[in-house]
Protein backbone atom coordinates (compact mmCIF):
# COMPACT_ATOMS: atom_id res chain seq x y z
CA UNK A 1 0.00 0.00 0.00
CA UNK A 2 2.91 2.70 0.76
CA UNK A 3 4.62 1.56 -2.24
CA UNK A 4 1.46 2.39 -4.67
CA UNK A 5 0.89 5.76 -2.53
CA UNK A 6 4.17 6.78 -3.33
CA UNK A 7 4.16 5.35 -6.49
CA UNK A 8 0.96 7.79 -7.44
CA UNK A 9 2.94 10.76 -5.22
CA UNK A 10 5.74 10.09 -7.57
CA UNK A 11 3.48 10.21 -10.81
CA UNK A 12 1.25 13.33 -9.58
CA UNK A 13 4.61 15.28 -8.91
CA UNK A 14 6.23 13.94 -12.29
CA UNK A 15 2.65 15.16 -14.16
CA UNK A 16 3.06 18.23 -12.15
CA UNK A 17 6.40 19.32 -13.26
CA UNK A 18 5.54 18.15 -17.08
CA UNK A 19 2.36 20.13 -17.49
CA UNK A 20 3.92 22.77 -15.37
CA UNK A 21 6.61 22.96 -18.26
CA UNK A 22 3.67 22.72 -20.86
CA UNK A 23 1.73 25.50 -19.92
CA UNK A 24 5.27 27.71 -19.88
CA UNK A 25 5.54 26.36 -23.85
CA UNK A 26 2.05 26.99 -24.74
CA UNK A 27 2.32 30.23 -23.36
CA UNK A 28 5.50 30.59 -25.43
CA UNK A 29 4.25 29.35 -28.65
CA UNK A 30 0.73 31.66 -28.59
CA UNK A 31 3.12 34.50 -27.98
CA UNK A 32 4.92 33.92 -30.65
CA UNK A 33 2.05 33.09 -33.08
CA UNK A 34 0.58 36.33 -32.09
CA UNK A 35 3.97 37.96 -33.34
CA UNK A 36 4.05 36.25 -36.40
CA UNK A 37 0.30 36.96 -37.23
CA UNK A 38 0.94 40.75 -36.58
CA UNK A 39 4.33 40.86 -38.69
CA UNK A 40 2.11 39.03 -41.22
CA UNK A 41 -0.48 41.32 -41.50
CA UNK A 42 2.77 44.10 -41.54
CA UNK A 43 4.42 42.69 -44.47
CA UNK A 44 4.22 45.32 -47.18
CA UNK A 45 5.52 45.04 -50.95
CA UNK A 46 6.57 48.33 -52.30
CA UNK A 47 6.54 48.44 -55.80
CA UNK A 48 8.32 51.78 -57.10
CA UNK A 49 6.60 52.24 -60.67
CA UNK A 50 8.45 54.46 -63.93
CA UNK A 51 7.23 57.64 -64.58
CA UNK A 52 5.20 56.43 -67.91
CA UNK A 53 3.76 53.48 -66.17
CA UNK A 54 0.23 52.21 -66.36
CA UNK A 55 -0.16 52.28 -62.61
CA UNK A 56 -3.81 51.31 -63.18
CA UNK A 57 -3.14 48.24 -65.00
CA UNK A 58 -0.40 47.11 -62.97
CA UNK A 59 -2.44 47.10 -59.89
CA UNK A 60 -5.27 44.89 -61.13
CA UNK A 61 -2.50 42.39 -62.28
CA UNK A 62 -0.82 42.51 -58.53
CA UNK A 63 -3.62 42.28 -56.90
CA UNK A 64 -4.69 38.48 -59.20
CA UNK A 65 -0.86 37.80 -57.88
CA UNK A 66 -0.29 34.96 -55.73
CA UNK A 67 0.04 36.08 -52.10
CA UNK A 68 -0.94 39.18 -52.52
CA UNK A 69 -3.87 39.76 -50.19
CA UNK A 70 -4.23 43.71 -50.73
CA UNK A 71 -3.05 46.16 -53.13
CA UNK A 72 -3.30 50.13 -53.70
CA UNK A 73 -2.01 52.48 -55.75
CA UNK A 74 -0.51 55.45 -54.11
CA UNK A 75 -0.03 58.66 -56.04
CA UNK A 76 3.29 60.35 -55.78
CA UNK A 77 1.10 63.56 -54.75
CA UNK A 78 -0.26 61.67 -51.90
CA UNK A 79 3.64 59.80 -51.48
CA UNK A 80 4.89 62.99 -51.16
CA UNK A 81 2.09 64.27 -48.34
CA UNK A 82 3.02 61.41 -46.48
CA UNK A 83 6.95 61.72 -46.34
CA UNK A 84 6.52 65.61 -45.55
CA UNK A 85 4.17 64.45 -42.45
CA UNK A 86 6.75 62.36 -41.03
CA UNK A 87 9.47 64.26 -41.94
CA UNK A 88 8.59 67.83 -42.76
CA UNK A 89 12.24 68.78 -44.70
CA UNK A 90 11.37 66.89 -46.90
CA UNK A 91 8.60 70.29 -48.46
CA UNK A 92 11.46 72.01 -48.72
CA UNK A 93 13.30 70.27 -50.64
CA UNK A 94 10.60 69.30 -52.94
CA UNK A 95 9.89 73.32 -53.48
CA UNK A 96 13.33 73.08 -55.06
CA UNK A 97 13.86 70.60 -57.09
CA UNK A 98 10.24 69.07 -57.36
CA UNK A 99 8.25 65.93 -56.36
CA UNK A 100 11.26 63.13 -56.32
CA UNK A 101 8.61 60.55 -55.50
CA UNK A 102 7.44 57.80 -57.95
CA UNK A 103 4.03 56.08 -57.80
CA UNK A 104 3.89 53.43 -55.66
CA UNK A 105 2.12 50.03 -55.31
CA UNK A 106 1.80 48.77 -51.80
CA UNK A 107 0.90 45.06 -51.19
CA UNK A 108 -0.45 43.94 -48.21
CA UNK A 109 0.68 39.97 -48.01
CA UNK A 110 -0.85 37.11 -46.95
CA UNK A 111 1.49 35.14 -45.26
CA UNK A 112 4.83 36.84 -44.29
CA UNK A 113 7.06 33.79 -45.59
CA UNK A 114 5.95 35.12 -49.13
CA UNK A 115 7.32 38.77 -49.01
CA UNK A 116 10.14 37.71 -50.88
CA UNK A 117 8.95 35.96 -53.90
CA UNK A 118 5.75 38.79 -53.72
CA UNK A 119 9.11 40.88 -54.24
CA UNK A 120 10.31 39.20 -56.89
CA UNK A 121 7.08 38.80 -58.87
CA UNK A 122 6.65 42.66 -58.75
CA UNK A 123 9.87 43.39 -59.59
CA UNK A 124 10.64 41.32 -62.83
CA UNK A 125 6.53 43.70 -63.82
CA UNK A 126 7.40 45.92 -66.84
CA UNK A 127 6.85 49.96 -65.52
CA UNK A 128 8.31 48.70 -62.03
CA UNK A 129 11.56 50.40 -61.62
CA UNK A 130 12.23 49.04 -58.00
CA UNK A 131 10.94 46.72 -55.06
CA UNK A 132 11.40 47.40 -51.56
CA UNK A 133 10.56 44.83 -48.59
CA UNK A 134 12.73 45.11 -45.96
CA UNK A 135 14.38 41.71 -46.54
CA UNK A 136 16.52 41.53 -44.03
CA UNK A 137 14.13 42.33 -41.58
CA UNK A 138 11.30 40.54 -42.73
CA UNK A 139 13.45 37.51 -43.90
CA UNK A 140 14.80 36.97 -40.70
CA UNK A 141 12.28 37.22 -38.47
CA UNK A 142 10.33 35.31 -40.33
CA UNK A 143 12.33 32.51 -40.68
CA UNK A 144 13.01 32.74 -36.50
CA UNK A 145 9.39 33.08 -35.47
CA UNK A 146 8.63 30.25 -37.74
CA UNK A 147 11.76 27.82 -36.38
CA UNK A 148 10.54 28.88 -32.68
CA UNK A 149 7.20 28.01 -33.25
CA UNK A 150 8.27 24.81 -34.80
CA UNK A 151 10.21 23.76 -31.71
CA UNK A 152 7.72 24.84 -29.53
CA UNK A 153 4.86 22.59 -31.10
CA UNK A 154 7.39 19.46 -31.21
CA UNK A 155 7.69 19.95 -27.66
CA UNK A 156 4.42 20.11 -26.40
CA UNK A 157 4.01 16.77 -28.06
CA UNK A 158 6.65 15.38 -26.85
CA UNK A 159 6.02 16.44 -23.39
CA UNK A 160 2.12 15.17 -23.46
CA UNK A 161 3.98 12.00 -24.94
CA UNK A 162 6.05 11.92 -21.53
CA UNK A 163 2.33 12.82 -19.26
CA UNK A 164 0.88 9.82 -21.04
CA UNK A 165 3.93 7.59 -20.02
CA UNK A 166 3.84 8.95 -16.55
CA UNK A 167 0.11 7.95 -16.04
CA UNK A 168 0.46 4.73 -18.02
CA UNK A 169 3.25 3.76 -14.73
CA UNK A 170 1.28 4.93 -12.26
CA UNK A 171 -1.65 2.82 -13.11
CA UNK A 172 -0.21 -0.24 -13.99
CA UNK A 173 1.52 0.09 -10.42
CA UNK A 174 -1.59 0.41 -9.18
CA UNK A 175 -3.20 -2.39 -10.70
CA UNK A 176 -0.11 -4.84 -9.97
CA UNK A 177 -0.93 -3.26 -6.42
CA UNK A 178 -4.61 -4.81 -6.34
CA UNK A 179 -3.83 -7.73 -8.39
CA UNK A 180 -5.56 -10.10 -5.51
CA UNK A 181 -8.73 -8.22 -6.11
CA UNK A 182 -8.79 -7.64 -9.62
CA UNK A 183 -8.23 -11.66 -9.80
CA UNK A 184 -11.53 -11.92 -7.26
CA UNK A 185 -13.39 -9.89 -9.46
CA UNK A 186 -12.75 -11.81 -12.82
CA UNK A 187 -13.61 -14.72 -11.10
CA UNK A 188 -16.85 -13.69 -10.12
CA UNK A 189 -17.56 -12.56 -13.38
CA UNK A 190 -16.53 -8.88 -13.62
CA UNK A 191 -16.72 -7.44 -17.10
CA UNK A 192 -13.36 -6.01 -18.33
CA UNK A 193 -14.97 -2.73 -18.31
CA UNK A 194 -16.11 -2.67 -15.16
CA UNK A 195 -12.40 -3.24 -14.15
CA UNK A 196 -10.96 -0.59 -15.74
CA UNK A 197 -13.39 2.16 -14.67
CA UNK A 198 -11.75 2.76 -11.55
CA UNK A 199 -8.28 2.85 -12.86
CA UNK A 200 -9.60 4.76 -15.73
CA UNK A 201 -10.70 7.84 -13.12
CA UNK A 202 -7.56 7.13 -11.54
CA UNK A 203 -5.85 8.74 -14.68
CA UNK A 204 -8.10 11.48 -15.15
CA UNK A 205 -7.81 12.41 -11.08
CA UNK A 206 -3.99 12.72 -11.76
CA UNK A 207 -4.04 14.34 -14.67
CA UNK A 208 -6.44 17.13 -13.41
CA UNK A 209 -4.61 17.26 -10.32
CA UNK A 210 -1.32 17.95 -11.79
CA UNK A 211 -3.20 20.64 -13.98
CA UNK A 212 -4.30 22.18 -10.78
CA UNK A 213 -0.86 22.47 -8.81
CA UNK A 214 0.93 23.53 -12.19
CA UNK A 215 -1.95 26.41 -12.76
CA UNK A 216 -1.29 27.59 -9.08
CA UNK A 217 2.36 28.02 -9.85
CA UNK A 218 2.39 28.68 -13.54
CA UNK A 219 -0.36 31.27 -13.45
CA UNK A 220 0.96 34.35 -10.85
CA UNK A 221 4.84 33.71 -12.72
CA UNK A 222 3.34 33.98 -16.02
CA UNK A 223 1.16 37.01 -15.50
CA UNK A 224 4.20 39.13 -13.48
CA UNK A 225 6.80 38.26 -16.24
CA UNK A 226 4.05 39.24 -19.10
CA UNK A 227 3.29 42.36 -17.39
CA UNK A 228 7.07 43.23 -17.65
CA UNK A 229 7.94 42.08 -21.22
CA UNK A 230 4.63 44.46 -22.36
CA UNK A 231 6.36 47.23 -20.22
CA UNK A 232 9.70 46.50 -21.76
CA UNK A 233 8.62 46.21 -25.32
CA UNK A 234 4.95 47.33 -25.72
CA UNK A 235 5.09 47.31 -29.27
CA UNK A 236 4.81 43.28 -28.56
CA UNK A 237 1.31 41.90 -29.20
CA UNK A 238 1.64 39.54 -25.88
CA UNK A 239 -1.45 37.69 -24.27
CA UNK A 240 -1.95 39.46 -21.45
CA UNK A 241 -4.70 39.52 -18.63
CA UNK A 242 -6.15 36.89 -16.13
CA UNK A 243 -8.58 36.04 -18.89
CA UNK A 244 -6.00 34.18 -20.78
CA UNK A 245 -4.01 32.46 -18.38
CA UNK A 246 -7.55 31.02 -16.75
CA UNK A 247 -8.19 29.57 -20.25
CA UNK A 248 -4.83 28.48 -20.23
CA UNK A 249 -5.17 26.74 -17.37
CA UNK A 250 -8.61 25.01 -18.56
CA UNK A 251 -6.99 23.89 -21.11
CA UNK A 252 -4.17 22.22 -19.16
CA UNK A 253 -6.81 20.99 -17.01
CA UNK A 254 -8.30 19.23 -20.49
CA UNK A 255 -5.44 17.86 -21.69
CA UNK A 256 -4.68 16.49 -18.53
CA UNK A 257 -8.15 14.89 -18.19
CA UNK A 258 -8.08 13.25 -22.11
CA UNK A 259 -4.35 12.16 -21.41
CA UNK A 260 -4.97 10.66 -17.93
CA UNK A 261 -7.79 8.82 -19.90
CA UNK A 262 -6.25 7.85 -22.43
CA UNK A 263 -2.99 6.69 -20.15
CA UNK A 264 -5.95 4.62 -18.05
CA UNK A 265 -7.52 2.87 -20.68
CA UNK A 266 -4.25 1.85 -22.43
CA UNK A 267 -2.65 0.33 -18.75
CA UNK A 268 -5.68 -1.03 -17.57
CA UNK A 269 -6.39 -2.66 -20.94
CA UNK A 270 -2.61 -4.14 -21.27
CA UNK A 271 -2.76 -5.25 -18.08
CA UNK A 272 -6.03 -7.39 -18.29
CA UNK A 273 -4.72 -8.83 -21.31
CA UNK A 274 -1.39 -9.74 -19.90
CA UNK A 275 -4.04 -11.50 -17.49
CA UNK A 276 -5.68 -13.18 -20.17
């Protein structure tokens, strides 16, 4: 009996610590996706056209382009208006020597991982005279949001992989525990499935209850060191507020539950075969 309590202590602190680690790269990887979405939806195409361009014609063909999920056409008038409201030299020196500013195509893309061949597309256009993305910029972060988020979803799986293990253990030391019993029971009759219920809320029990103790710790850290990286870089679209950590935490609480189910029904069921 003390050796399947600790046994169970064991698993429920193992769980603990795994989901505890979970919820830290779930937080993680919906901070980053956030990121990502917002430098998606920031990933402009300018397309710098020749003075005897068909800037109406070029913008319907852009705008058919692959990727492209927006386009305009921005006079040089209006090009000009905007450069003098951000940086008001600039009217002076168009006073002297004229408007320097082209029309402009601006193309809103769809996903961010396609600013470059966008680019390239627009660029190779006859009556574009130049392309500007910010490629090293874009490029890059792209390419590290996108590796991050990669790692982060290989290990959450690998970590449920480990919660599944953990509970598979635990029950199957708990069976071997009650083997005299279980043995009674199939020999008056039991049903297989009336074995395994027990064992069955066993795993869900441990996986909810490592959800709770992880939440209690995970929650308070993550909300204080969110608070700061807003205040540190508030241009960062971070998940903030109690809101989202409580649904985090339900859905800790959920995974734990199908995982401690599913680790339940797979050691019960081996184990009554073994049996068999």
């Amino acid at each position: 009996m003390r050796a399947n309590v600790t046994a169970t202590l064991s698993t429920l602190t193992t769980i603990t610590l795994t989901l505890l680690i979970l919820g830290a790269v779930l937080l993680v990887n919906t901070n980053l996706n956030r990121t990502l979405s917002g430098l998606e939806r920031q990933a402009e195409v300018a397309a710098f056209l020749t003075p005897d361009a068909d800037g109406a014609a070029l913008l319907g063909h852009v705008q058919s382009m692959t990727g492209v999920s927006s386009a305009e056409l921005i006079p040089k008038d209006q090009v000009l208006a905007e450069m003098t409201r951000d940086y008001p030299y600039t009217q002076q020196a168009a006073a002297l020597a004229g408007n320097p500013f082209p029309d402009t195509l601006r193309m809103r893309v769809a996903d961010v991982e396609q600013t470059r061949v966008v680019a390239a597309a627009a660029g190779m256009l006859q009556g574009v005279e130049s392309v500007e993305y910010g490629a090293g910029y874009v490029d890059q972060a792209a390419r590290t949001l996108a590796t991050l988020r990669t790692v982060g979803t290989l290990l959450v799986g690998l970590l449920l992989g480990g919660t599944l293990l953990s509970i598979l253990n635990a029950v199957q030391i708990s069976m071997y525990a009650r083997r005299s019993e279980i043995n009674v029971m199939r020999m008056l009759g039991a049903t297989r499935s009336f074995i395994q219920w027990p064992y069955l809320i066993e795993g869900v029990l441990l996986g909810l209850g490592g959800a709770a103790l992880a939440g209690l710790v995970l929650l308070p850290v993550a909300a204080e060191l969110t608070r700061r990286a807003a205040e540190l870089v508030p241009a960062l679209p971070l998940a903030q507020g109690w809101g989202h950590l409580l649904t985090l935490w339900l859905g800790l609480a959920a995974l734990g539950a199908i995982v401690g189910l599913l680790g339940g029904w797979l050691a019960s069921g081996r184990y009554l075969q073994e049996l068999e």
